[in-house]
N, C-alpha and C. Protein backbone atom coordinates (compact mmCIF):
# COMPACT_ATOMS: atom_id res chain seq x y z
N UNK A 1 0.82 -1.19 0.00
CA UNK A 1 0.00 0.00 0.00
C UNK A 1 0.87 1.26 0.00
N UNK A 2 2.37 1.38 0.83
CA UNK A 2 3.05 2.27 1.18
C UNK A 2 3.72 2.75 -0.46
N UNK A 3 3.49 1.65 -1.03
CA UNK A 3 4.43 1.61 -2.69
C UNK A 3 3.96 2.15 -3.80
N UNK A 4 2.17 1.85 -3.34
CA UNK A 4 1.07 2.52 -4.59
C UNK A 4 1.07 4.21 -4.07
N UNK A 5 0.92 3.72 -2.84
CA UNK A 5 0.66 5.53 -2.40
C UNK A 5 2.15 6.78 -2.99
N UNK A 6 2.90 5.97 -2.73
CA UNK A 6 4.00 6.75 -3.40
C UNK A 6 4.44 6.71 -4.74
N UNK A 7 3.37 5.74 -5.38
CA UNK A 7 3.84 5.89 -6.79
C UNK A 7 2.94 7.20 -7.43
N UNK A 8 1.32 6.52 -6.78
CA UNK A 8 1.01 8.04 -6.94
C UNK A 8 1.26 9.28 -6.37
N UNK A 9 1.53 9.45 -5.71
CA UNK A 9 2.68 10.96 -5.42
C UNK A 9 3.39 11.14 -6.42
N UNK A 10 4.30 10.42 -6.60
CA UNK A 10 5.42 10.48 -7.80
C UNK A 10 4.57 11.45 -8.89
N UNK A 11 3.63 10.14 -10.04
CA UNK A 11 2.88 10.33 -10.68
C UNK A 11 2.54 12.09 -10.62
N UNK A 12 1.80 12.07 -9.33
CA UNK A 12 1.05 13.57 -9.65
C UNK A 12 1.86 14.89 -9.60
N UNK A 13 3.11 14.41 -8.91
CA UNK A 13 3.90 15.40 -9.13
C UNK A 13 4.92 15.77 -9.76
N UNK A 14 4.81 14.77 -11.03
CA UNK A 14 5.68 14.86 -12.16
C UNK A 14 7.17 14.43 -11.90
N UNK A 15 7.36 13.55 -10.90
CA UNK A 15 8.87 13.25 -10.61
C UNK A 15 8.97 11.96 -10.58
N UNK A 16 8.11 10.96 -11.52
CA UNK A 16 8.17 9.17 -11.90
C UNK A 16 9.51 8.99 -12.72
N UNK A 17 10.32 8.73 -11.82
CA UNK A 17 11.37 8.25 -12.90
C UNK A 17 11.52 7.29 -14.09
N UNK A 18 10.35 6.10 -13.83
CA UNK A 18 10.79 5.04 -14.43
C UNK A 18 9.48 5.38 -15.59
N UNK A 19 9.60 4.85 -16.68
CA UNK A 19 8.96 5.23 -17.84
C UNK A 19 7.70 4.15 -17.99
N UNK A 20 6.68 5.12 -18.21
CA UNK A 20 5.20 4.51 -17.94
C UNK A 20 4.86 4.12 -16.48
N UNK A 21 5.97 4.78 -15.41
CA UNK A 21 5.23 4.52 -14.07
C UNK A 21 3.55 5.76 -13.97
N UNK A 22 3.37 6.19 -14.57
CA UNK A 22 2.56 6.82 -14.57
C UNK A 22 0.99 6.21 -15.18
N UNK A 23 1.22 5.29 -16.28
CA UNK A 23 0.03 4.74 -17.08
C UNK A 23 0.31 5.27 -17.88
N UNK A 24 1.43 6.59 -18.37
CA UNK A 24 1.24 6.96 -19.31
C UNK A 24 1.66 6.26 -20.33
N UNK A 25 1.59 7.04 -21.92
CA UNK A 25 2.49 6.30 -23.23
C UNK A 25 3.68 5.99 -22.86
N UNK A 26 4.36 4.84 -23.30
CA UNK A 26 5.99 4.41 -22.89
C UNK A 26 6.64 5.33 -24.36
N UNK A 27 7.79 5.56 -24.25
CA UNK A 27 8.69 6.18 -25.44
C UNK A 27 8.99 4.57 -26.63
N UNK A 28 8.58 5.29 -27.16
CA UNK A 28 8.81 3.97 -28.26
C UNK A 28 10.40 3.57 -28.61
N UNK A 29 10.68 2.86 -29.12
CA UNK A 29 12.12 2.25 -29.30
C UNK A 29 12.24 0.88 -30.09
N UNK A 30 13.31 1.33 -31.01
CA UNK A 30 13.42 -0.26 -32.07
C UNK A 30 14.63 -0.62 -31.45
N UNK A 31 14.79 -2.14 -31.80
CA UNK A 31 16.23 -2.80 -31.80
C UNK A 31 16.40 -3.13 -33.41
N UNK A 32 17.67 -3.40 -33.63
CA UNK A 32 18.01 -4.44 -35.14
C UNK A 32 18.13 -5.26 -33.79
N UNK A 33 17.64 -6.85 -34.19
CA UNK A 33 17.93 -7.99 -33.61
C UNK A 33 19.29 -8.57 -34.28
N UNK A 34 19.16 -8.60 -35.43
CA UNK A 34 19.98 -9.53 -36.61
C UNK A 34 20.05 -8.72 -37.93
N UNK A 35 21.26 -8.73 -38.52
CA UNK A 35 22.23 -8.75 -37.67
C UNK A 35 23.03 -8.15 -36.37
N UNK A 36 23.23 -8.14 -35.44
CA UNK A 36 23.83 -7.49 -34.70
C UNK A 36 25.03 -6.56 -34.78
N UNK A 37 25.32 -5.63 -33.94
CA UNK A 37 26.37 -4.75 -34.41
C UNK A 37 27.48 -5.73 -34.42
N UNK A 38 28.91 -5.49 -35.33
CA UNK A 38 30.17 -6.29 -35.18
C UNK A 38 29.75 -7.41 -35.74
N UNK A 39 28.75 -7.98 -36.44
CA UNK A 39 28.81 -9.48 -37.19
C UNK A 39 29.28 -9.44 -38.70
N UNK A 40 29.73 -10.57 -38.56
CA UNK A 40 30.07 -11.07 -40.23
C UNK A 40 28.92 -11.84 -40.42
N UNK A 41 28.28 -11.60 -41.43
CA UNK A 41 27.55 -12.47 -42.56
C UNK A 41 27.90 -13.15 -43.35
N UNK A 42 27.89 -14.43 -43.69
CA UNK A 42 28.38 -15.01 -45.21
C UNK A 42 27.28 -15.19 -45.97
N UNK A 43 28.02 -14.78 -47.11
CA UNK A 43 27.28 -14.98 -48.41
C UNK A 43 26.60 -13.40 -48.72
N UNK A 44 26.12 -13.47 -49.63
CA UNK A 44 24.69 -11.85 -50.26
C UNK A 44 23.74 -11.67 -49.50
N UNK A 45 23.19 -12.62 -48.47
CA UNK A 45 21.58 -12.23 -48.21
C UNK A 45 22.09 -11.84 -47.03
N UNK A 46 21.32 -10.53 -46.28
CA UNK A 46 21.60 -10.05 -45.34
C UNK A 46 19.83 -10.02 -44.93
N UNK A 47 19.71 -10.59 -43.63
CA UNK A 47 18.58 -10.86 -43.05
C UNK A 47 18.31 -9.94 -41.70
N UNK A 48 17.41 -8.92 -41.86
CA UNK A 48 17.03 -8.17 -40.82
C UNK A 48 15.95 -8.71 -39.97
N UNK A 49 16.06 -8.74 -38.37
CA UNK A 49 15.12 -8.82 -37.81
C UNK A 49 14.84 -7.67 -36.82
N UNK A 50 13.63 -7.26 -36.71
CA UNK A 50 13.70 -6.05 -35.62
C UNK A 50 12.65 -6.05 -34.69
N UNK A 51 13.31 -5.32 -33.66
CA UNK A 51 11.71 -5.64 -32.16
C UNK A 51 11.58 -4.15 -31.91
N UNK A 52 10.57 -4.11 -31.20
CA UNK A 52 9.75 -2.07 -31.22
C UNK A 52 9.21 -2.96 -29.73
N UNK A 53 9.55 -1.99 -28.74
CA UNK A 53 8.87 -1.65 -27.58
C UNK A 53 8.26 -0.20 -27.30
N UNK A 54 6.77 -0.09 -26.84
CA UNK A 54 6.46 1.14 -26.40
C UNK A 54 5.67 1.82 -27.72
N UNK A 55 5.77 0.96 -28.31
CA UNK A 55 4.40 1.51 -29.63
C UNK A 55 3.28 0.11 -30.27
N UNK A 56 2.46 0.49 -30.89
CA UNK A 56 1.81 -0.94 -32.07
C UNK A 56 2.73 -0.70 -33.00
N UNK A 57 2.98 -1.91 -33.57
CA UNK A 57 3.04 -1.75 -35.16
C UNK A 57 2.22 -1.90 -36.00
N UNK A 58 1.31 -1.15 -37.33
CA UNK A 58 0.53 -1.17 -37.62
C UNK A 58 0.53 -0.63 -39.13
N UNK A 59 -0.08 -1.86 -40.00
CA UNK A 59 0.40 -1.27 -41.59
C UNK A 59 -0.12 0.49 -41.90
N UNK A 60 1.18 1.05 -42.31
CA UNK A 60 1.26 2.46 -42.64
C UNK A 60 0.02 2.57 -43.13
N UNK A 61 -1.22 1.96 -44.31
CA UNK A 61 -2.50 2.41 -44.84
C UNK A 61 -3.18 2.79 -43.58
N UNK A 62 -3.30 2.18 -42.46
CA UNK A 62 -4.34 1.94 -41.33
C UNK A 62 -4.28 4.08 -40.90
N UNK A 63 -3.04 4.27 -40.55
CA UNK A 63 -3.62 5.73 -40.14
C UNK A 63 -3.99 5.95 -39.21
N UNK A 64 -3.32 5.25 -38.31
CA UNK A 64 -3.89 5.13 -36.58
C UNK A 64 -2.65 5.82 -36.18
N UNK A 65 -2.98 7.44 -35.02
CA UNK A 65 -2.63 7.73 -34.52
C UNK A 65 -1.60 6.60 -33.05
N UNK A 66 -0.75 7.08 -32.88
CA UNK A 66 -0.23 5.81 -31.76
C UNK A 66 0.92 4.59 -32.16
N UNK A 67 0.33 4.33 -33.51
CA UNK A 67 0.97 3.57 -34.31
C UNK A 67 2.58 4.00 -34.86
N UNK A 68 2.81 2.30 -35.72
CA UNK A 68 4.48 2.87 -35.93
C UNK A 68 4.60 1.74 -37.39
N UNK A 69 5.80 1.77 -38.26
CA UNK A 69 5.91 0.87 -38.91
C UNK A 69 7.62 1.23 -39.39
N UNK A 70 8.17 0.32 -39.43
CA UNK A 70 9.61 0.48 -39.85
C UNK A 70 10.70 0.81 -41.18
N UNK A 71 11.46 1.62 -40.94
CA UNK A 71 11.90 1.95 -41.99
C UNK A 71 13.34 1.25 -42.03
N UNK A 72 14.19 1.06 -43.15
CA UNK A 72 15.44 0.50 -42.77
C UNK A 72 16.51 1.32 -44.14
N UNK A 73 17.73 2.06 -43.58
CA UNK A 73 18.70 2.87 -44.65
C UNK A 73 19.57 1.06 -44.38
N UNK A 74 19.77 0.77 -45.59
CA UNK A 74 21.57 0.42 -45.80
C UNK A 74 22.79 1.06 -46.72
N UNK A 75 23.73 1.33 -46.04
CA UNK A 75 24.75 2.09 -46.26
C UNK A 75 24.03 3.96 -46.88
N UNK A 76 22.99 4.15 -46.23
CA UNK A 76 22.41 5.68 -46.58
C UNK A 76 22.22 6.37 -45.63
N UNK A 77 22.70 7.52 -45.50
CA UNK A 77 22.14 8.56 -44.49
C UNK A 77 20.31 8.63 -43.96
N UNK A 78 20.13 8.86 -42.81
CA UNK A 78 18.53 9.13 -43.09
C UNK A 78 18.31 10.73 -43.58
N UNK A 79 19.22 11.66 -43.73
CA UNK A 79 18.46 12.87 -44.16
C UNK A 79 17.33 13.25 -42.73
N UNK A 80 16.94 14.63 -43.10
CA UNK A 80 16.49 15.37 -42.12
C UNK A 80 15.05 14.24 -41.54
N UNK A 81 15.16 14.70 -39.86
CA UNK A 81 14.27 13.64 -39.54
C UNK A 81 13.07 13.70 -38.98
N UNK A 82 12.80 15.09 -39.70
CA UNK A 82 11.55 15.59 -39.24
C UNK A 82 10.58 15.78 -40.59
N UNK A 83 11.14 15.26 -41.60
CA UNK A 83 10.35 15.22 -42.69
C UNK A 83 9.86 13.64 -43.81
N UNK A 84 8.71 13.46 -44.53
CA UNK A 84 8.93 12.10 -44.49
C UNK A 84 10.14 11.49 -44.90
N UNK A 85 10.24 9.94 -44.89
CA UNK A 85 11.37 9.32 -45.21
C UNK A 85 10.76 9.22 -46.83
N UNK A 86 11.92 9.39 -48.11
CA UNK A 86 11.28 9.41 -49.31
C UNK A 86 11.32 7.84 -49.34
N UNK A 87 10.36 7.51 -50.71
CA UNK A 87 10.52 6.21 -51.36
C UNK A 87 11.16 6.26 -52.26
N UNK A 88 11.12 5.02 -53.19
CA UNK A 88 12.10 4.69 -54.01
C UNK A 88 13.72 5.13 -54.58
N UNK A 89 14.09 5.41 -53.38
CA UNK A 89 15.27 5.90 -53.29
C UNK A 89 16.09 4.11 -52.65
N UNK A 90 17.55 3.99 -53.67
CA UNK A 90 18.34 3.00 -53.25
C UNK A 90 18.73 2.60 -52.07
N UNK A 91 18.42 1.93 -51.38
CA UNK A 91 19.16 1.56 -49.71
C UNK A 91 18.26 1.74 -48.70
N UNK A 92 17.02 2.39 -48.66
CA UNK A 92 15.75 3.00 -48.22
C UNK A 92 14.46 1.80 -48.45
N UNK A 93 14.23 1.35 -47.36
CA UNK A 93 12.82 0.01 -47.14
C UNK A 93 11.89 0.77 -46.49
N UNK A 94 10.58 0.47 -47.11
CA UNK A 94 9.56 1.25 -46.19
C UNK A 94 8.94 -0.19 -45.76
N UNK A 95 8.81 -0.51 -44.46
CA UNK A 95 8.06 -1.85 -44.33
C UNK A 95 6.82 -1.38 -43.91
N UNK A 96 6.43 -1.45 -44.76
CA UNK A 96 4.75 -0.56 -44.83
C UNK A 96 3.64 -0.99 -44.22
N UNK A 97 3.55 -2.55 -43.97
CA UNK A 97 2.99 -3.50 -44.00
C UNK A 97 2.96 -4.04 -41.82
N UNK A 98 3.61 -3.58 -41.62
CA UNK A 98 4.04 -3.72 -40.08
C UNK A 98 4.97 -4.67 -40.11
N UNK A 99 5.64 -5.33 -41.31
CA UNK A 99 7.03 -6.56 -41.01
C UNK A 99 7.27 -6.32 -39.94
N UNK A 100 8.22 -7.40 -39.31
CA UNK A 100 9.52 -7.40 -38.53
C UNK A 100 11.04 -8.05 -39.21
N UNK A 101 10.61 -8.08 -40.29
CA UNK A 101 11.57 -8.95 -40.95
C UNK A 101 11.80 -8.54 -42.42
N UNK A 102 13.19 -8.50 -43.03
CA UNK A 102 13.86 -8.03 -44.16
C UNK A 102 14.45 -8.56 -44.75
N UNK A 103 14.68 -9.38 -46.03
CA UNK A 103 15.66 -9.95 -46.28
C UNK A 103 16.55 -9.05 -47.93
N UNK A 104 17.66 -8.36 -47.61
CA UNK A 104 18.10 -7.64 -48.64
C UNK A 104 19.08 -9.11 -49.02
N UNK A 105 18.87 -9.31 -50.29
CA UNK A 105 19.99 -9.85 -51.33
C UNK A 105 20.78 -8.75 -52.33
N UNK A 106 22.01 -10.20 -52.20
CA UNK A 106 22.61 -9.42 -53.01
C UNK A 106 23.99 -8.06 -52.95
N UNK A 107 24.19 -8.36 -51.41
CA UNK A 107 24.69 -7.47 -50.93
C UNK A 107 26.39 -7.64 -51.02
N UNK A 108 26.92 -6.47 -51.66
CA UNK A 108 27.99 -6.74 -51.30
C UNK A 108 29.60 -7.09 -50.19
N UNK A 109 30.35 -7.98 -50.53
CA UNK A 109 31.05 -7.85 -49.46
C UNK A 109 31.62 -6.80 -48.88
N UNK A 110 32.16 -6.63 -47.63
CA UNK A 110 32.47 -5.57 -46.91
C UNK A 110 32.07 -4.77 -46.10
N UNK A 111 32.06 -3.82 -45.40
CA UNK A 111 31.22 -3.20 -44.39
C UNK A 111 30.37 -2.77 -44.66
N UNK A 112 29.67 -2.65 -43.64
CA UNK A 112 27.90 -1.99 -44.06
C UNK A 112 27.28 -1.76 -42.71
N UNK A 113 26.70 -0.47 -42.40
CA UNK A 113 25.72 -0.22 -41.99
C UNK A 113 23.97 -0.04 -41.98
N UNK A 114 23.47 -0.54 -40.89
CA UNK A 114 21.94 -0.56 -41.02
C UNK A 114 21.44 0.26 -40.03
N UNK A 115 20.44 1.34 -40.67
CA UNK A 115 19.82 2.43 -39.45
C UNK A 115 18.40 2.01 -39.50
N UNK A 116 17.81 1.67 -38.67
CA UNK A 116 16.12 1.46 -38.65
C UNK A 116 15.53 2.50 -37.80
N UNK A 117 14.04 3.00 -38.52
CA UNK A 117 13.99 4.16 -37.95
C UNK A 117 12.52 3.83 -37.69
N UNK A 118 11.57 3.99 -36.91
CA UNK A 118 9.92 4.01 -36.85
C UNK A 118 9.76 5.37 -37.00
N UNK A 119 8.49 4.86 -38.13
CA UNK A 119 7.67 6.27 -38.36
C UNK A 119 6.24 6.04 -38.52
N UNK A 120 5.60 7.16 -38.40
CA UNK A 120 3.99 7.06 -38.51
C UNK A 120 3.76 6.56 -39.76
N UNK A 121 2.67 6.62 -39.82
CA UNK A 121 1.42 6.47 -41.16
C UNK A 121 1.89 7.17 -42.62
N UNK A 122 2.18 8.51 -42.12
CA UNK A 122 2.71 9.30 -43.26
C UNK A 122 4.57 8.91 -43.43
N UNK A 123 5.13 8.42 -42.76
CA UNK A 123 6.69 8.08 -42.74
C UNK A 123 7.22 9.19 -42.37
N UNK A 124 6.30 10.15 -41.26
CA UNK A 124 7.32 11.20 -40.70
C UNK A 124 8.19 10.07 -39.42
N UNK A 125 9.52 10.12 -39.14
CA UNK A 125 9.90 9.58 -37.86
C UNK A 125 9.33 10.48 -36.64
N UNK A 126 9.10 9.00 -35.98
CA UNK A 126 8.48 9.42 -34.50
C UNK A 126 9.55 10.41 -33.64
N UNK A 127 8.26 10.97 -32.80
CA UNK A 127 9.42 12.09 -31.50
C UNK A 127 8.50 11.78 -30.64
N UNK A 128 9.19 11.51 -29.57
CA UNK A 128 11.15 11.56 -29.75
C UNK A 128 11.63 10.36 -30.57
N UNK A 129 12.21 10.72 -31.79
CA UNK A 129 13.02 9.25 -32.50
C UNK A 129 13.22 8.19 -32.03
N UNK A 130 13.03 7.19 -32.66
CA UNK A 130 12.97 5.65 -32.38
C UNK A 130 14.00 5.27 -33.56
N UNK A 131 15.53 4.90 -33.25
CA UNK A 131 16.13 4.50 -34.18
C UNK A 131 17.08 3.89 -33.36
N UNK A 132 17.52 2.59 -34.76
CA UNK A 132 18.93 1.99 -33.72
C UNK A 132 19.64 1.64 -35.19
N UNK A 133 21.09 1.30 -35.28
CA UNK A 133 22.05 1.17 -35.90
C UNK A 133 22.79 0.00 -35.42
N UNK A 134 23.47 -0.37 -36.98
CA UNK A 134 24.47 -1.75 -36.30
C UNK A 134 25.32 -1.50 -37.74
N UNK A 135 26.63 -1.69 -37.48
CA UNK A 135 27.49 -1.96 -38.59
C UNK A 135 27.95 -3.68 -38.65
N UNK A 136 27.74 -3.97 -39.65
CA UNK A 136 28.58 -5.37 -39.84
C UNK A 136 29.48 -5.62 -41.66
N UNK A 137 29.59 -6.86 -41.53
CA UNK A 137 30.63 -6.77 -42.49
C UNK A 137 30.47 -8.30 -43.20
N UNK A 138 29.46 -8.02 -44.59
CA UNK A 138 29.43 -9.05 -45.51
C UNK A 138 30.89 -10.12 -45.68
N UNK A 139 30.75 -10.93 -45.90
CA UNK A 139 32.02 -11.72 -46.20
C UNK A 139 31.46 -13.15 -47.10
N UNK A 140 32.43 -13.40 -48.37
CA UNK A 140 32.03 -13.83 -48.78
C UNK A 140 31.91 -15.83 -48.66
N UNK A 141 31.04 -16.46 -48.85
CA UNK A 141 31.06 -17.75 -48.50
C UNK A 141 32.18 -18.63 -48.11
């Protein structure tokens, strides 16, 4: 009882440290699962997996406020990140669809970076930004 009573205190007086001790929205956040930062891959296919805490994922058509769906640069800058992410631009995935999963072929050997970014409905990135990065390094079979 001594634990609720002081959480609400916390709560009402704006000093909850821990995120969503309040009920409120949690801050959203992606991982790359796979590959991980520092891995070698063998072979062309480079297989993305990614996890989102603190949002839905929800196909970009739907248009639900709250929502998120993933974007993925390889070897590309994201450019300004308050405006949408463009399409059909090289190295740029819109997983439109709510994936968690990517499979780029074809990739060449050598280093490479992956930035995954969540964005709304329209592909503006979320705020506060939800992005994570991993460099790894194709190698061949």
């Amino acid at each position: 009882m001594t634990l609720r009573l002081s959480s609400l205190y916390a709560c009402v007086l704006g000093t909850a440290i821990w995120i969503g001790a309040c009920g409120g929205p949690r801050r959203a956040a992606v991982t790359i699962d796979s590959p991980a930062d520092g891995d070698t891959v063998r072979g062309s296919a480079v297989h993305v997996r990614l996890a989102v805490r603190g949002v839905e994922l929800a196909p970009a058509s739907e248009e639900r406020p709250g929502t998120a769906h993933h974007h993925l640069f390889l070897d590309v800058d994201t450019g300004p990140l308050d405006r949408p992410i463009p399409a059909g631009v090289t190295g740029i995935v819109h997983l439109g669809r709510a994936q968690t999963d990517f499979q780029w072929d074809s990739v060449a050997p050598g280093p490479h970076r992956i930035i995954a970014v969540l964005g709304d409905s329209k592909h503006v990135p979320l705020v506060p930004l939800a992005t994570d990065t991993v460099h790894f390094v194709v190698a061949p079979r």
